[in-house]
Protein backbone atom coordinates (compact mmCIF):
# COMPACT_ATOMS: atom_id res chain seq x y z
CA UNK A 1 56.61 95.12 92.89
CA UNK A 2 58.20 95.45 96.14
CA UNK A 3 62.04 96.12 96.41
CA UNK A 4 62.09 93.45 99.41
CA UNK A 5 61.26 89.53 98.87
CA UNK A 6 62.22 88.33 102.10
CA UNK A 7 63.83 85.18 100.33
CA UNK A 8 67.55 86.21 101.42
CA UNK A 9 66.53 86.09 105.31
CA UNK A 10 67.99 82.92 105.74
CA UNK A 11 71.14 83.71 103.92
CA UNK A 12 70.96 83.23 100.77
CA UNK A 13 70.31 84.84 97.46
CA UNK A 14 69.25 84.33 93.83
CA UNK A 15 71.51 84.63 90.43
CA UNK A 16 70.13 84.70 87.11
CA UNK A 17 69.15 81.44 86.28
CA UNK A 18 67.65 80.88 89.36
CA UNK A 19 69.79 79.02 91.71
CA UNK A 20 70.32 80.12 95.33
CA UNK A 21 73.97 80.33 97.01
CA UNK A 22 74.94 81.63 100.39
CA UNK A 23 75.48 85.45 100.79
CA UNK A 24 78.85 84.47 102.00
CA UNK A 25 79.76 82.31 98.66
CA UNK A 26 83.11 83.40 96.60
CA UNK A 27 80.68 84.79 93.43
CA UNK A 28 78.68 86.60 95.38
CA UNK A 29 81.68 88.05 97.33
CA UNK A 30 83.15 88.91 94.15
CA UNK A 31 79.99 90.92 92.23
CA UNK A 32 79.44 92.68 95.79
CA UNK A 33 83.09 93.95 95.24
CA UNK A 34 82.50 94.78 92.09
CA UNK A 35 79.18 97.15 93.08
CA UNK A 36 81.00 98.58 95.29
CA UNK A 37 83.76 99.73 93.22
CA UNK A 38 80.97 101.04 91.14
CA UNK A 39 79.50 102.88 93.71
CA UNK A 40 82.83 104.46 94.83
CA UNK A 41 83.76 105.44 91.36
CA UNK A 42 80.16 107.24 91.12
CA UNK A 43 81.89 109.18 94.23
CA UNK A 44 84.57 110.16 92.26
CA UNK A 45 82.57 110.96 89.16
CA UNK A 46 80.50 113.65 91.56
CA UNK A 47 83.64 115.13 92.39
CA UNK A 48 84.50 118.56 90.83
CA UNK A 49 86.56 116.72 87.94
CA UNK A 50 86.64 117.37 83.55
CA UNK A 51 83.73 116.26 81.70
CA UNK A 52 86.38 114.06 80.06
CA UNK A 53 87.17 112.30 83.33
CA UNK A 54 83.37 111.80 84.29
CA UNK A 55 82.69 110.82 80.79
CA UNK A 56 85.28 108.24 80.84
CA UNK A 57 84.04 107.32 84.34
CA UNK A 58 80.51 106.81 83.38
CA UNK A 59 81.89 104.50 80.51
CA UNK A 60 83.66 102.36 83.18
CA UNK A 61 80.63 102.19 85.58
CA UNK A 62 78.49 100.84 82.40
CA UNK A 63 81.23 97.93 81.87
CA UNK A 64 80.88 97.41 85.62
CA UNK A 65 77.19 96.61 85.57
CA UNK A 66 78.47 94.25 82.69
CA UNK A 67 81.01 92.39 85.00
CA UNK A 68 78.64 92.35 87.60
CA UNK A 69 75.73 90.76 85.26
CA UNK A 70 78.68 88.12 84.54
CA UNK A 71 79.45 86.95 87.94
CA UNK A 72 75.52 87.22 89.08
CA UNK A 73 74.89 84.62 87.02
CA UNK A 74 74.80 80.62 87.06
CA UNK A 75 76.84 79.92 83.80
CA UNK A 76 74.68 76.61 83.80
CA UNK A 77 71.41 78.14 84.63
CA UNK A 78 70.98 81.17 82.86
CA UNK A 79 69.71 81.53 79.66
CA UNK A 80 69.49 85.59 80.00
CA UNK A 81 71.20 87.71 77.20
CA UNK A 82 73.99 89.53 78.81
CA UNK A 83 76.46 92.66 77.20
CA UNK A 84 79.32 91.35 76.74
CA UNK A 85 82.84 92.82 77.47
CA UNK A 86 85.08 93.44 74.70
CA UNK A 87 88.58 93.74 73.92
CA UNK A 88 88.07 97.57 73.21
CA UNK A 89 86.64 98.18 76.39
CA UNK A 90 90.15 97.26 77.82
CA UNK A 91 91.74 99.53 74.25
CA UNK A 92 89.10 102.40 75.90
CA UNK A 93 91.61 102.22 79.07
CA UNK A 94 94.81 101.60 77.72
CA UNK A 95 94.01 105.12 75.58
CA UNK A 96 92.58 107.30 78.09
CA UNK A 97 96.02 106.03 80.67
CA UNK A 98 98.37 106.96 78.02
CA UNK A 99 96.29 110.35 77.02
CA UNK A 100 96.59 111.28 80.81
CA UNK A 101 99.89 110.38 81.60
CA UNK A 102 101.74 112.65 78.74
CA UNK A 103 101.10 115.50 81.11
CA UNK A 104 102.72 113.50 84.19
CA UNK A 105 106.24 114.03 85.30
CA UNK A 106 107.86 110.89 85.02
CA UNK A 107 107.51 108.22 88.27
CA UNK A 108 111.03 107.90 90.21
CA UNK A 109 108.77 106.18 93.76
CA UNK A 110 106.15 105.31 94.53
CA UNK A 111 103.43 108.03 96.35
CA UNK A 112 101.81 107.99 99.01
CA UNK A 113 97.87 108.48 98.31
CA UNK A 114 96.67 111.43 99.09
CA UNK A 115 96.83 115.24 98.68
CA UNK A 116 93.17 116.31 98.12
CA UNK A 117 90.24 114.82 98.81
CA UNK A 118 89.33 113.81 95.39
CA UNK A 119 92.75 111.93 94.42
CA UNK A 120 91.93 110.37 97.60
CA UNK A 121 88.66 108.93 96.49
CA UNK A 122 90.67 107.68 93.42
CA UNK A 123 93.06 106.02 94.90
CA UNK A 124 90.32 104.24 97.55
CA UNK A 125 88.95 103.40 94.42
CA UNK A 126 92.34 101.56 93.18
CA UNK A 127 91.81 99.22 96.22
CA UNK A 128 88.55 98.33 95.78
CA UNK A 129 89.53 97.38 92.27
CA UNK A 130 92.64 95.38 93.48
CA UNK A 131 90.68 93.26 96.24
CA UNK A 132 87.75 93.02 93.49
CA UNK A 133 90.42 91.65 90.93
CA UNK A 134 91.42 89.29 93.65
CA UNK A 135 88.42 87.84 94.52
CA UNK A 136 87.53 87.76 90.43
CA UNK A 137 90.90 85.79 89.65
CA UNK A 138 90.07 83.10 92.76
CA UNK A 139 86.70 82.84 91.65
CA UNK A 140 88.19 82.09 88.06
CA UNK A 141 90.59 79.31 89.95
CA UNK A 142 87.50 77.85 90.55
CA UNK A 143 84.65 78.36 88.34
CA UNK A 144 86.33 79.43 84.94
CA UNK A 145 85.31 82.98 83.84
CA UNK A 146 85.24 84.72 80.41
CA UNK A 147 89.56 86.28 80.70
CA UNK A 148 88.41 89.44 79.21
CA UNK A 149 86.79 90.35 83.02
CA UNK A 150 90.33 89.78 84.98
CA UNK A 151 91.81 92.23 82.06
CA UNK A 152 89.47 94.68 82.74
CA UNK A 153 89.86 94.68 85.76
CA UNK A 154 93.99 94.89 85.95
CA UNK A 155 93.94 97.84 83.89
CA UNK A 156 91.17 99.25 85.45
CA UNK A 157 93.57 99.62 88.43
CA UNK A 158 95.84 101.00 86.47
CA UNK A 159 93.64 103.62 85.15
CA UNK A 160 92.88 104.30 88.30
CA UNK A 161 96.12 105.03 89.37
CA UNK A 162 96.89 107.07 86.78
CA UNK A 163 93.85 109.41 86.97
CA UNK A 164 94.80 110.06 90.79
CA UNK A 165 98.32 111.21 89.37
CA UNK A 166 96.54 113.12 86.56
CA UNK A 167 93.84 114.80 89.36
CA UNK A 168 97.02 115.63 91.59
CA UNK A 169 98.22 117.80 88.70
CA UNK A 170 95.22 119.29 87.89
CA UNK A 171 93.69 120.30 90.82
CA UNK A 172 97.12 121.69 91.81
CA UNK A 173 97.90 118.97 94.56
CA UNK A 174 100.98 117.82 95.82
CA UNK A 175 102.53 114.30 95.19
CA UNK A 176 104.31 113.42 97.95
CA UNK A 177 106.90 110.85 97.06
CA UNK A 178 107.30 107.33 99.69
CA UNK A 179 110.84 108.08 101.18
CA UNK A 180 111.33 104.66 102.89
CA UNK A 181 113.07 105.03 106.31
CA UNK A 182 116.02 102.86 106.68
């Protein structure tokens, strides 16, 4: 089986169940997102991190692939078994962002990403996820998704977030504090 088909050439592409939708179209926009927050957090999981962290990232990337089979797919069309995303896949976050942030000094601003190239990579990662939520919740606006996905995804962020604080502290960064000019 060839990876190529040549079917998308004129723009379009294929979700489970068979229909075809522009490249361009809101779904397909928002499981593209999706991959690539993947792909980025695969980045981060590379990085010289804890075996807990990578674990924990590895579990994420897995739910990923199960958002992503979600919004690849006609919800008229497809008759395909899919995982399904559960409420303790959101639990799974909730515990690992309040297991990492008992070591964290307590936030008085906001900070400014950065400080090593890794906490970097997280916090890239924490945009994808925000723009990929976006896209996810006007995609729901329009074509009604299961709500577990958009709560994923808003903690997701959040976990995000916190691992970049968590990664500052143990890899001996600095947090540099926004100190708004006025």
């Amino acid at each position: 089986m060839k990876i190529y088909t040549k079917k998308g050439d004129t723009g379009t592409t294929q979700l489970i169940g068979g229909t075809r939708i522009a490249k361009y179209a809101l779904r397909i926009e928002s499981y593209g997102s999706i991959d690539e927050l993947n792909s980025y957090i695969g980045l981060i999981r590379d990085q010289e991190i804890s075996e807990t962290y990578k674990n924990q990232l590895l579990e994420i990337q897995d739910r990923l692939f199960t958002i992503g089979s979600h919004l690849a797919s006609d919800p008229a069309k497809s008759t395909m078994k899919l995982p399904e995303l559960i409420e303790e896949d959101v639990d799974f976050l909730e515990k690992a962002i309040d297991a990492m942030e008992e070591d964290l000094p307590e936030m008085k601003s906001f900070v400014l990403p950065g400080g090593h190239p890794t906490v970097s990579h997280c916090h890239i990662a924490r945009c994808i996820c925000r723009r990929a939520e976006r896209i996810t919740n006007h995609l729901h606006d329009e074509q009604p998704l299961s709500p577990i996905i958009l709560k994923y995804l808003n903690r997701l962020s959040d976990y995000l977030f916190v691992l970049s604080r968590k990664l500052t502290l143990d890899l001996n960064a600095k947090e540099e504090p926004w100190k708004p000019r006025y």
